[in-house]
C-alpha atoms as a PDB file:
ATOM      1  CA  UNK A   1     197.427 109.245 137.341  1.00  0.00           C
ATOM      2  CA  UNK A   2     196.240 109.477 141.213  1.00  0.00           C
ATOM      3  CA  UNK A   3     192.688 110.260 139.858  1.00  0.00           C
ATOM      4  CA  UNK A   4     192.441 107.391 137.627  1.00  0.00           C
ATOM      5  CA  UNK A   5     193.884 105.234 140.447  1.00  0.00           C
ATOM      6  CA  UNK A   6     191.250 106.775 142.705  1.00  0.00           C
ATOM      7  CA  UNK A   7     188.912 106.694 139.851  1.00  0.00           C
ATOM      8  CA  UNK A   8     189.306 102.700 139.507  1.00  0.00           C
ATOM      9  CA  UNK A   9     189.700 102.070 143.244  1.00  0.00           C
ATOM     10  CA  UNK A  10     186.319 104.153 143.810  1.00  0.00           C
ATOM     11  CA  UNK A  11     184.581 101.562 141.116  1.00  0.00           C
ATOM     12  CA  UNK A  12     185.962  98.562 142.125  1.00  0.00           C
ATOM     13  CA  UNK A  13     184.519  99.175 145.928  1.00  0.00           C
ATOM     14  CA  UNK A  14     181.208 100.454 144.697  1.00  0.00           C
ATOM     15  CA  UNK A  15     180.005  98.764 141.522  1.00  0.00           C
ATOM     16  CA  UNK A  16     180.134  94.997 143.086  1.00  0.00           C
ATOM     17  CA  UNK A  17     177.584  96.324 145.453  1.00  0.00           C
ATOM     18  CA  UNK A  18     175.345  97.885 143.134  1.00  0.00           C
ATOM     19  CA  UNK A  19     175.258  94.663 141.210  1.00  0.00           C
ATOM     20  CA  UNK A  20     174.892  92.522 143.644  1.00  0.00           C
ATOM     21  CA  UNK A  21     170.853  90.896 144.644  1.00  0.00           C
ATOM     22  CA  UNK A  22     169.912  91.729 147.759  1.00  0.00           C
ATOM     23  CA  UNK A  23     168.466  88.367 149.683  1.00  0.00           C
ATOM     24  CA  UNK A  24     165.587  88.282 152.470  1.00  0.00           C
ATOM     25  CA  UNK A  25     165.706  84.680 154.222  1.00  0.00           C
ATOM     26  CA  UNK A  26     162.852  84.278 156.607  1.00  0.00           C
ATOM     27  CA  UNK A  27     161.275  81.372 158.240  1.00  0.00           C
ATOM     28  CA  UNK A  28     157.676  80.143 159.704  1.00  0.00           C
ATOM     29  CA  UNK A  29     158.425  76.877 162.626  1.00  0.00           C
ATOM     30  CA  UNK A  30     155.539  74.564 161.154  1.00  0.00           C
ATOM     31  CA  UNK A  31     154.492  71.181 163.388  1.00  0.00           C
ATOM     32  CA  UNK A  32     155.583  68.139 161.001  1.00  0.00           C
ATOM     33  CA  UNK A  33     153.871  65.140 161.761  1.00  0.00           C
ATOM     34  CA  UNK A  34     155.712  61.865 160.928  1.00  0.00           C
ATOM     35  CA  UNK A  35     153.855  58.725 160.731  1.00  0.00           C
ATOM     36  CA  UNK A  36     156.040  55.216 160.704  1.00  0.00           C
ATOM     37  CA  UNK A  37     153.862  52.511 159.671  1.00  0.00           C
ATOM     38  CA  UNK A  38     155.215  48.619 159.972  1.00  0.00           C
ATOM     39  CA  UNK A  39     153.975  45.430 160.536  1.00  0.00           C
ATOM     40  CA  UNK A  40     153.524  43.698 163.945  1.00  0.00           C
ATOM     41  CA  UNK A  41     156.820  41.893 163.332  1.00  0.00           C
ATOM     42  CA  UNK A  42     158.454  45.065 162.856  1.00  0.00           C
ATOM     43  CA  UNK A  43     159.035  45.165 159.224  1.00  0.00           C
ATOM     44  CA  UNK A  44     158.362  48.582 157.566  1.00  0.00           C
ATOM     45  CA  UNK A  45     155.422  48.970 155.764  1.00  0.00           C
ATOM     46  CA  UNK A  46     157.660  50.678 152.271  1.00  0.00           C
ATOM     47  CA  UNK A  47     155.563  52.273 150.010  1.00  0.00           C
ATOM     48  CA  UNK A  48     152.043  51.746 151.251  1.00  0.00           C
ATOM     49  CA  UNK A  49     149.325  53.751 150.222  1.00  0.00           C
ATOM     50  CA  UNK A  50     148.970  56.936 152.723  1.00  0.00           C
ATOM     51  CA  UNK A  51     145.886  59.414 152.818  1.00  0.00           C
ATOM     52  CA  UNK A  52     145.328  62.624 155.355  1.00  0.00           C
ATOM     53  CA  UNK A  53     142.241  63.959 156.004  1.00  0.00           C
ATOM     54  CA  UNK A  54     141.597  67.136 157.054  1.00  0.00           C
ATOM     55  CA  UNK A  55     139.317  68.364 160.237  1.00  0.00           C
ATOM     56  CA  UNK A  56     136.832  69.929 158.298  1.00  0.00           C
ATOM     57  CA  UNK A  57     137.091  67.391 155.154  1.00  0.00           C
ATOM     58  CA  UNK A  58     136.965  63.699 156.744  1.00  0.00           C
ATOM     59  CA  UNK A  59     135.387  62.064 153.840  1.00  0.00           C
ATOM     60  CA  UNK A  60     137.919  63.460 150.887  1.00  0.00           C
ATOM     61  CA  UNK A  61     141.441  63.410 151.124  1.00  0.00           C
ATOM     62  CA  UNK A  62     143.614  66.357 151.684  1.00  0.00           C
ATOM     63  CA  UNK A  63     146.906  64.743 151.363  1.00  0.00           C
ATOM     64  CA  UNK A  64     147.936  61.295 149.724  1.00  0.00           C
ATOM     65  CA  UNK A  65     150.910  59.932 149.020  1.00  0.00           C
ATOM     66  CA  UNK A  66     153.017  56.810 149.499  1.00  0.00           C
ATOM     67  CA  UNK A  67     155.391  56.071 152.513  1.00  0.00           C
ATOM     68  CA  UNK A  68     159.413  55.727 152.413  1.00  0.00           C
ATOM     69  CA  UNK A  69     161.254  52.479 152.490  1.00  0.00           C
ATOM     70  CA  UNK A  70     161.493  52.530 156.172  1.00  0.00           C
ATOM     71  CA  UNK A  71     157.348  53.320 156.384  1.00  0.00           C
ATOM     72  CA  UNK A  72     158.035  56.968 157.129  1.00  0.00           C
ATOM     73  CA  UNK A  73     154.976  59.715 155.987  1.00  0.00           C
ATOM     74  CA  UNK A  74     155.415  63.461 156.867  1.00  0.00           C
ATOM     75  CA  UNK A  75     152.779  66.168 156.495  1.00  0.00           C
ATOM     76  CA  UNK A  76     152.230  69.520 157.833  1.00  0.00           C
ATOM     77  CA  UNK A  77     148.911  70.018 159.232  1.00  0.00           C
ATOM     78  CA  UNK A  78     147.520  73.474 158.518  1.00  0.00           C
ATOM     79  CA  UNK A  79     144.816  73.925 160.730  1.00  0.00           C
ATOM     80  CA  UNK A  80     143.713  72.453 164.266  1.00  0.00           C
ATOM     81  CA  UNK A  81     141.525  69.580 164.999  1.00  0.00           C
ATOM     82  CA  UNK A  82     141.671  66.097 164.811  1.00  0.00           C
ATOM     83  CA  UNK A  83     143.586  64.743 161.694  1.00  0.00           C
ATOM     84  CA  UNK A  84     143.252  61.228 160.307  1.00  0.00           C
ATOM     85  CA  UNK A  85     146.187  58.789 158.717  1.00  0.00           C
ATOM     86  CA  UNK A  86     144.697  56.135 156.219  1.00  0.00           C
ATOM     87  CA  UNK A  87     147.910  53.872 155.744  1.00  0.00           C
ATOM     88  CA  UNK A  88     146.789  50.485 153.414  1.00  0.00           C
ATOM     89  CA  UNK A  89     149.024  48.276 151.616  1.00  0.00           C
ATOM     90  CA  UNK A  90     148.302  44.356 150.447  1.00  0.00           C
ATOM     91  CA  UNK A  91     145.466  43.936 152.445  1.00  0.00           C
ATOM     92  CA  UNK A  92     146.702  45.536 155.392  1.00  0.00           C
ATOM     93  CA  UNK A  93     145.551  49.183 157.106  1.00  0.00           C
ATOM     94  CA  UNK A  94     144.814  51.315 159.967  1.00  0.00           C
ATOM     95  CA  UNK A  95     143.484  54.589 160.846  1.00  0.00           C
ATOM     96  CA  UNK A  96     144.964  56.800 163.098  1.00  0.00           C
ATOM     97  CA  UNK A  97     143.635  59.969 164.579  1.00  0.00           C
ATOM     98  CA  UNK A  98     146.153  62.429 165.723  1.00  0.00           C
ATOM     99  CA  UNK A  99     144.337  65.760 167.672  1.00  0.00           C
ATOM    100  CA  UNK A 100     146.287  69.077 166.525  1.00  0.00           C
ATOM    101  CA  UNK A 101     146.203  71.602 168.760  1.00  0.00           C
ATOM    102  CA  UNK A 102     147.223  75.714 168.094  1.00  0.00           C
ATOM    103  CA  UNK A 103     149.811  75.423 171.300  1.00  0.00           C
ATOM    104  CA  UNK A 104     151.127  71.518 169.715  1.00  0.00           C
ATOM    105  CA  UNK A 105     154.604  70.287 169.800  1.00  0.00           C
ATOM    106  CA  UNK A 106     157.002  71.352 167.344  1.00  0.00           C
ATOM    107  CA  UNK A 107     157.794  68.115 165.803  1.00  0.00           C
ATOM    108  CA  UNK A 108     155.399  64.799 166.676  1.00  0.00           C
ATOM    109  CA  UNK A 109     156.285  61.333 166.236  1.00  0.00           C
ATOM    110  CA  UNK A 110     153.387  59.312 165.801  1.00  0.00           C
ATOM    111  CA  UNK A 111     154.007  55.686 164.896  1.00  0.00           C
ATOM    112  CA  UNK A 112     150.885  53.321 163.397  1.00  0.00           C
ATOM    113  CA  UNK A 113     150.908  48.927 163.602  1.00  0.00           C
ATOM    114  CA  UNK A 114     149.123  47.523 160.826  1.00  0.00           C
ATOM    115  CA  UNK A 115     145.929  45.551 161.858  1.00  0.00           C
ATOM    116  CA  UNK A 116     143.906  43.524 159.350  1.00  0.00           C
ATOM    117  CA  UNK A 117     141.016  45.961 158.609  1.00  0.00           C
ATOM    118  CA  UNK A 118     137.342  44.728 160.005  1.00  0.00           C
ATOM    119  CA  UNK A 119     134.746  43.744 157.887  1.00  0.00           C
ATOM    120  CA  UNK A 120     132.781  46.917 156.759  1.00  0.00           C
ATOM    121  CA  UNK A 121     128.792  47.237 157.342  1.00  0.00           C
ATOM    122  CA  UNK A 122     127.060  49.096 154.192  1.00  0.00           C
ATOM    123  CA  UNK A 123     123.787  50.841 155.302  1.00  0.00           C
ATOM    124  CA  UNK A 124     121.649  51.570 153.030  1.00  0.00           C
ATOM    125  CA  UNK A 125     121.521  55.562 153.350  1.00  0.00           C
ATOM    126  CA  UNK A 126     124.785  56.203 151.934  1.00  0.00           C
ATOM    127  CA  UNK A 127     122.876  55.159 148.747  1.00  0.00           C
ATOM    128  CA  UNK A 128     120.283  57.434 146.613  1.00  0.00           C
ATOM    129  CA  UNK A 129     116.968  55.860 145.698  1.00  0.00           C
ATOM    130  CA  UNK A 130     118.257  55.830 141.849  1.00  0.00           C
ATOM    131  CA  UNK A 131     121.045  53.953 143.034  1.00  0.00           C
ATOM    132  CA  UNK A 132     119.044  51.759 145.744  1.00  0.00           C
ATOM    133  CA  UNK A 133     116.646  51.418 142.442  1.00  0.00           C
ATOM    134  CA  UNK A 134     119.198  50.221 140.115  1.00  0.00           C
ATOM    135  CA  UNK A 135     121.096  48.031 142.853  1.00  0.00           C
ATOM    136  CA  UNK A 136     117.326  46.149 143.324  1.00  0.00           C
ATOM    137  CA  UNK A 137     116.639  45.335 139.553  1.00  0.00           C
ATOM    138  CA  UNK A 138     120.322  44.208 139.418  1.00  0.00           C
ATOM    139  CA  UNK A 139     119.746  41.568 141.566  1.00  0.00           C
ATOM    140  CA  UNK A 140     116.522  41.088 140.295  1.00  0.00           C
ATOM    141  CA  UNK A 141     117.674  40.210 136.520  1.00  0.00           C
ATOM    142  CA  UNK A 142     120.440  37.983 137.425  1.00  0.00           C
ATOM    143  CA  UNK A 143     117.956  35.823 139.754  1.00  0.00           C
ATOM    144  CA  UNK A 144     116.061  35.844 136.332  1.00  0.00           C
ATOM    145  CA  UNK A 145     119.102  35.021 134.593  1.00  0.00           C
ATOM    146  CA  UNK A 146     120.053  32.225 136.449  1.00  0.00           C
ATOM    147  CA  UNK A 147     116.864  30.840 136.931  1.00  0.00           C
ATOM    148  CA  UNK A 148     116.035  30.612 133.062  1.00  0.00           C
ATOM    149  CA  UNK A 149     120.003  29.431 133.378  1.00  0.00           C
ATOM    150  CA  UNK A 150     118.807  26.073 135.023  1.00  0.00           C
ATOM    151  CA  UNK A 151     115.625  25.916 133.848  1.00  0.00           C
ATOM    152  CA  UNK A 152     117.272  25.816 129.832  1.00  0.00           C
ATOM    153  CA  UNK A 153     119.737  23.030 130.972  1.00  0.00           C
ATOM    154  CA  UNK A 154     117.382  20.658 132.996  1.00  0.00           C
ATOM    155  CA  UNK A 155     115.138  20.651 129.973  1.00  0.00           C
ATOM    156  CA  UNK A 156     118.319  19.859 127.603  1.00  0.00           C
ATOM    157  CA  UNK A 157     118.559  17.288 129.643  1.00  0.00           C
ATOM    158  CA  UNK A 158     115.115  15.870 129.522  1.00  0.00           C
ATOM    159  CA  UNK A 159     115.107  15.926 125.673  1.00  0.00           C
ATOM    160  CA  UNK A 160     118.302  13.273 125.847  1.00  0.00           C
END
């Protein structure tokens, strides 16, 4: 009887840690940036249009997404340099440049006002010569167009 007792006892203690999983927990700090984006009268700008770019990728977009109701964006930068926020909704946008640095706060705060954007100049050499071609004969044809447009309806109007 004492060895089954013993027996059972013996189980009980050991088999609960032979099932059991064994868990590793570890952690990496990371910097979070958190952009708030509202309006100059204060009002959040909820669920506007948000796009990161990347120090090494400034022309695509590393990150997009759309900001909380109280115009709230967090992202985790994962390399220095100098980041940029595109935040755009009805109309509405800024940029913002934020500088990472390998020795930067744990947790920055960055908050963006929405400005009207300014007018945009187009220069030609963002443009291949196909495209520069096709963009020419475009206008081209339509001043054709509309010419033979107003020639066809002052002559209707002669023959009255």
């Amino acid at each position: 009887m004492k060895i089954v007792l013993v027996t059972g006892v013996t189980l009980g203690l050991l088999v609960p840690k032979v099932l059991a999983h064994g868990v590793d927990l570890r952690y990496q700090p990371q910097q979070v940036i958190r952009v708030t984006a509202q309006y100059e009268s204060g009002q959040p700008m909820a669920e506007a249009t948000v796009q990161v770019f990347a120090p090494d990728r400034p022309q695509e977009a590393v990150i997009s997404g759309t900001t909380n109701a109280q115009g709230e964006f967090q992202f985790v930068p994962d390399r220095p340099g100098q980041w940029q926020v595109q935040v755009r909704q009805g109309g509405h946008g800024g940029l913002l440049t934020i500088p990472v640095g390998t020795h930067a706060q744990a947790t920055a705060e960055v908050a963006l006002t929405a400005v009207p954007e300014p007018p945009r100049t187009v220069s030609l050499s963002q443009y291949t010569p196909a495209q520069i071609t096709v963009m020419v004969l475009a206008v081209v044809w339509g001043a054709i167009g509309t010419a033979c447009f107003a020639w066809s309806r002052r002559r209707v109007s002669e023959e009255s």
